[in-house]
N, C-alpha and C. Protein backbone atom coordinates (compact mmCIF):
# COMPACT_ATOMS: atom_id res chain seq x y z
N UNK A 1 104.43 -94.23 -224.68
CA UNK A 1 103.84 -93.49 -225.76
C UNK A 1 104.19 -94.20 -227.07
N UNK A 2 103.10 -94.43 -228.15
CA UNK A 2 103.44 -95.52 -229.23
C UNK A 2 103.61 -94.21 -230.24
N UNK A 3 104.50 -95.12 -231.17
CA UNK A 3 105.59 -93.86 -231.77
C UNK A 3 105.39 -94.68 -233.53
N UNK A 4 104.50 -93.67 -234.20
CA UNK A 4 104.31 -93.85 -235.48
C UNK A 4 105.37 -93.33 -236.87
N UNK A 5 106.15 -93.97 -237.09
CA UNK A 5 107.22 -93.74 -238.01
C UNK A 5 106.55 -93.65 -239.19
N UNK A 6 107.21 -92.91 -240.42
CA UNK A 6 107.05 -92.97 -241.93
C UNK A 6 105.38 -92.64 -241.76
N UNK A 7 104.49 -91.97 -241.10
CA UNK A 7 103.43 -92.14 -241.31
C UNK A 7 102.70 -91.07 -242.24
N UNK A 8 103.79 -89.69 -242.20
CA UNK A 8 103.55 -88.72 -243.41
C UNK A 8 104.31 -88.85 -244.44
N UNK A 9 104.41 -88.74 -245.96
CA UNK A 9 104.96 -89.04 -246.49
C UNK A 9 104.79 -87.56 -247.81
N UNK A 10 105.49 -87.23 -248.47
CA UNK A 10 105.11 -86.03 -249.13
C UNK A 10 105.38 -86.27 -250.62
N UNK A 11 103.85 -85.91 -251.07
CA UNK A 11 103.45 -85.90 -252.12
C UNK A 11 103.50 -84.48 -253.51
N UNK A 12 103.98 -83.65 -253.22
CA UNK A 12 104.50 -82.83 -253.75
C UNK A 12 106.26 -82.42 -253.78
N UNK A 13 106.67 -82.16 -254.63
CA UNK A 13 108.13 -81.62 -254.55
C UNK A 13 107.83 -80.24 -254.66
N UNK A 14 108.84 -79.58 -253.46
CA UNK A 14 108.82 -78.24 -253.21
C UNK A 14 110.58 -77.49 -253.13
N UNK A 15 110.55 -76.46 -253.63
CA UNK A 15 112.08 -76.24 -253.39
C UNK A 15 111.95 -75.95 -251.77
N UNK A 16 113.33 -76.15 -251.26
CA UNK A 16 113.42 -76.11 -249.97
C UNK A 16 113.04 -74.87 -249.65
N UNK A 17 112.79 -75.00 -247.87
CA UNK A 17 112.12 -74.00 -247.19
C UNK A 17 112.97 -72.75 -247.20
N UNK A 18 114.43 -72.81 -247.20
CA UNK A 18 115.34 -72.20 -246.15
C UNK A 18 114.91 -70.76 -248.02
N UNK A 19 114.64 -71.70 -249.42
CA UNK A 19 114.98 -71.05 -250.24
C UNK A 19 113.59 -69.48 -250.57
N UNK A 20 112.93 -70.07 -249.56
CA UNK A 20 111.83 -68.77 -249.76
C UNK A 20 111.92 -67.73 -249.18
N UNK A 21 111.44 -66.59 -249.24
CA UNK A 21 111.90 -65.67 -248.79
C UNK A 21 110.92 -65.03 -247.74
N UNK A 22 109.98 -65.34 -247.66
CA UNK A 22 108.93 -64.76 -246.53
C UNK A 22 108.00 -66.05 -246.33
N UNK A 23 107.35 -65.80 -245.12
CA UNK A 23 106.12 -66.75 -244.56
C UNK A 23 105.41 -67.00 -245.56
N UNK A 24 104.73 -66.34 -246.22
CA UNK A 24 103.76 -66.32 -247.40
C UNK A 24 104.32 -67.43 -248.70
N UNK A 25 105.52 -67.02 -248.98
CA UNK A 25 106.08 -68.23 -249.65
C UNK A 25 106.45 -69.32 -249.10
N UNK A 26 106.63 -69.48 -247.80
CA UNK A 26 107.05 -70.52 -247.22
C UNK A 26 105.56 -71.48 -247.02
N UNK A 27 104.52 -70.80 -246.84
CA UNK A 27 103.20 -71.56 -246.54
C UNK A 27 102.47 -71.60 -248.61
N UNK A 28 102.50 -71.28 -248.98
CA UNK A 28 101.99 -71.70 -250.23
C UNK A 28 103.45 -72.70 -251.07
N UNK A 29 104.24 -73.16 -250.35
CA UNK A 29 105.28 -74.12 -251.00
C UNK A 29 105.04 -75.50 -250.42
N UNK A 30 104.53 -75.42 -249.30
CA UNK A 30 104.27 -76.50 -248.96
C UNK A 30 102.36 -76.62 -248.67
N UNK A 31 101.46 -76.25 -249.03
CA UNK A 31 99.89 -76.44 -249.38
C UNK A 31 99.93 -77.88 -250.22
N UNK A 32 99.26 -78.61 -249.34
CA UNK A 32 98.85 -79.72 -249.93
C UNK A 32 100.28 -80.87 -249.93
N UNK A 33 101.19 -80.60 -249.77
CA UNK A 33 102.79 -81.36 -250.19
C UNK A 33 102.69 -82.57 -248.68
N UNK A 34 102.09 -82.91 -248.32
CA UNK A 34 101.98 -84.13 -247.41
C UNK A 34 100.71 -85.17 -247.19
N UNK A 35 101.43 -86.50 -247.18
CA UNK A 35 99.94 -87.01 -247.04
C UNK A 35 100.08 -87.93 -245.79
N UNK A 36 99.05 -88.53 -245.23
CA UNK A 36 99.03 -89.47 -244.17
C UNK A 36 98.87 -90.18 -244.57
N UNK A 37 99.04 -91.74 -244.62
CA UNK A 37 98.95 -92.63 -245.08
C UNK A 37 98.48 -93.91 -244.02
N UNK A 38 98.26 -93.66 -242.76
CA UNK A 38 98.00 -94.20 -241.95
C UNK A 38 96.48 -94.22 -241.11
N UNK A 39 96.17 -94.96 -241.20
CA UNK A 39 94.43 -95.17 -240.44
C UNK A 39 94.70 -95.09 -238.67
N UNK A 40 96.03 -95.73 -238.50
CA UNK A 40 96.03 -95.67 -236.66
C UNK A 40 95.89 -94.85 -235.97
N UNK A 41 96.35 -93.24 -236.62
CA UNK A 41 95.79 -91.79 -236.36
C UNK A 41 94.44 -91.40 -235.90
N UNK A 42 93.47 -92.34 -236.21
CA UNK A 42 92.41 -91.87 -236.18
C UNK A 42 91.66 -91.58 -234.70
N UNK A 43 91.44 -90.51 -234.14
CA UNK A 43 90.45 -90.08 -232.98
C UNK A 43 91.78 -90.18 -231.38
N UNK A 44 92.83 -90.30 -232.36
CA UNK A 44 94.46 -89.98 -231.63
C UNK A 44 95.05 -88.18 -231.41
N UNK A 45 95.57 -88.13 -230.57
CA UNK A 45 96.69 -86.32 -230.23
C UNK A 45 97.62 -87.03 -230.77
N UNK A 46 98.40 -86.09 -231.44
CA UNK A 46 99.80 -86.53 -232.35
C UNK A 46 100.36 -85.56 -231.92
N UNK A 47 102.00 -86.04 -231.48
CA UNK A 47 102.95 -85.41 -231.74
C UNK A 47 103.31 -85.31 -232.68
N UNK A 48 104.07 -84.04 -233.19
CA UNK A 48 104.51 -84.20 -235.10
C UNK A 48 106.24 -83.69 -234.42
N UNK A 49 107.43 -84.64 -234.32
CA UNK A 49 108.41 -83.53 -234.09
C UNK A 49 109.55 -83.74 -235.65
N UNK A 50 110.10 -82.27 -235.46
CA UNK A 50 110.56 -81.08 -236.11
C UNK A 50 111.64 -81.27 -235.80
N UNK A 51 112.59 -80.71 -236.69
CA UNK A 51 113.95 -80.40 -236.17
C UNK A 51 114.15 -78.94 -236.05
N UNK A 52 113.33 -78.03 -237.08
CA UNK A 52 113.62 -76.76 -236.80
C UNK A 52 112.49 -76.21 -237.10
N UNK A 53 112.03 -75.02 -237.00
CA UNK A 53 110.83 -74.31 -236.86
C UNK A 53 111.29 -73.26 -236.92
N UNK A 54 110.82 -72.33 -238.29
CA UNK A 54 110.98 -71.33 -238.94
C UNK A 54 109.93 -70.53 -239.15
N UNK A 55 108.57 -70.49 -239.90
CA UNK A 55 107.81 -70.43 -239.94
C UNK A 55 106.47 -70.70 -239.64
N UNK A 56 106.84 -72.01 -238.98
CA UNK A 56 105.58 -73.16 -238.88
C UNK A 56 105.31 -73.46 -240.15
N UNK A 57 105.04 -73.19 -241.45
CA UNK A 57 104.56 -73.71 -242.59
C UNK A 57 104.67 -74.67 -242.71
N UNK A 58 105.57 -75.70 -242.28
CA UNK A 58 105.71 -77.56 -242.74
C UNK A 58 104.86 -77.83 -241.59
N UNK A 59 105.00 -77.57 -240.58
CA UNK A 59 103.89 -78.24 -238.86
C UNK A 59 102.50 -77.86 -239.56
N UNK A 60 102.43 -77.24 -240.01
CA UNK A 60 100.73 -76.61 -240.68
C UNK A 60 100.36 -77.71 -241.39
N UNK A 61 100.92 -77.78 -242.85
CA UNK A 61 101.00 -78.47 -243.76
C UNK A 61 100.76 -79.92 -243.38
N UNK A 62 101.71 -80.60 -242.68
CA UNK A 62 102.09 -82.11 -241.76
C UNK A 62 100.32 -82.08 -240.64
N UNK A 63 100.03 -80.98 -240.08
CA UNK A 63 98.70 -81.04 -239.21
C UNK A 63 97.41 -81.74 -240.13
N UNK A 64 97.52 -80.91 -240.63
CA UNK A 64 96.04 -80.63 -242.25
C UNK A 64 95.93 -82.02 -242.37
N UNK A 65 97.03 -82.76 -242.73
CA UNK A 65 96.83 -84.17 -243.67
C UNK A 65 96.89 -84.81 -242.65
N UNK A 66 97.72 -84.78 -241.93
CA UNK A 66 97.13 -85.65 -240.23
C UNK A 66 95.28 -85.54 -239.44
N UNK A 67 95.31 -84.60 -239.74
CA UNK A 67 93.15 -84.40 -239.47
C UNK A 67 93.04 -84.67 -240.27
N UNK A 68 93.19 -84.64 -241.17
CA UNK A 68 92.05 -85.31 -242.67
C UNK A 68 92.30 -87.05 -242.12
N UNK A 69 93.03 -87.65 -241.85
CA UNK A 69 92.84 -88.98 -240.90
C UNK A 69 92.33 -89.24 -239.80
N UNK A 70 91.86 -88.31 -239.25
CA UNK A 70 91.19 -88.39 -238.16
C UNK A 70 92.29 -87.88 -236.65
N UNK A 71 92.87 -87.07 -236.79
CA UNK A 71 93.69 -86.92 -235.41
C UNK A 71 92.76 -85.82 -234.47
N UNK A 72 93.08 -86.01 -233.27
CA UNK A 72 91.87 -85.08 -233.20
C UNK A 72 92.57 -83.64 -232.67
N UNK A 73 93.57 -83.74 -232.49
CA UNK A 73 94.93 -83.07 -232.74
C UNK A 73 96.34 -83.19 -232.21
N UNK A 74 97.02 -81.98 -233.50
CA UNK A 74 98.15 -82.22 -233.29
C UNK A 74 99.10 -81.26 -232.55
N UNK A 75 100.28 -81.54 -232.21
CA UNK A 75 101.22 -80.75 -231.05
C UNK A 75 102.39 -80.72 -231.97
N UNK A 76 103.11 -79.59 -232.19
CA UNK A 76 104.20 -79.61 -232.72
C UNK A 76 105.17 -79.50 -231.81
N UNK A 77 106.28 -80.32 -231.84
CA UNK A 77 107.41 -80.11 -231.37
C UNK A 77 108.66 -80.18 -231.91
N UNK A 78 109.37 -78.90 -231.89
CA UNK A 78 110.55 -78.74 -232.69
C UNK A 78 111.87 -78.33 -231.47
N UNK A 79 113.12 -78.97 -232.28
CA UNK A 79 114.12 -78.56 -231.50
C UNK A 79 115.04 -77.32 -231.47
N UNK A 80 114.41 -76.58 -232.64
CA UNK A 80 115.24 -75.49 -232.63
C UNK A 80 114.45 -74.71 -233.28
N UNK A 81 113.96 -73.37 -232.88
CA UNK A 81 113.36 -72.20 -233.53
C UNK A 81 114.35 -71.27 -234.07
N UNK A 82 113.89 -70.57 -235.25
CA UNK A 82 114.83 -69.29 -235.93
C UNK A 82 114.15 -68.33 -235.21
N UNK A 83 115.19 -67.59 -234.87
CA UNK A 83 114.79 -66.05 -234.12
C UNK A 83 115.46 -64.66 -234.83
């Protein structure tokens, strides 16, 4: 499996996730705050992995700008969910 490093890169500064207080703030802090920068994506399934998964709002965010390159989709995988 070929393994694309540095290929999102984020274009907005956001205060950290942990600092919002609900989903709703957690998904309008990061809107738009990533970009792809890579063409090899294109008409590719991406893995996107995570270290933690809270909300999903960053896997959302990280998806969006990955299809806008052409992925034809993406799979999140994270190693640790908040419960």
């Amino acid at each position: 499996m070929p393994v694309i490093e540095n290929c999102l890169i984020r274009i907005k500064e956001a205060q950290p996730q942990v600092k919002a207080h609900n989903i709703e703030e957690r998904r309008k802090n990061v809107i738009d705050a990533f970009m792809c920068h890579n063409e090899k994506i294109s008409g590719k399934q991406i893995i996107l992995i995570d270290d933690v998964c809270t909300s999903g709002a960053t896997l959302e965010s990280c998806a969006v700008a990955l299809k806008s390159k052409g992925a034809t989709s993406v799979w999140g995988l994270t190693l640790a969910r908040e419960i």
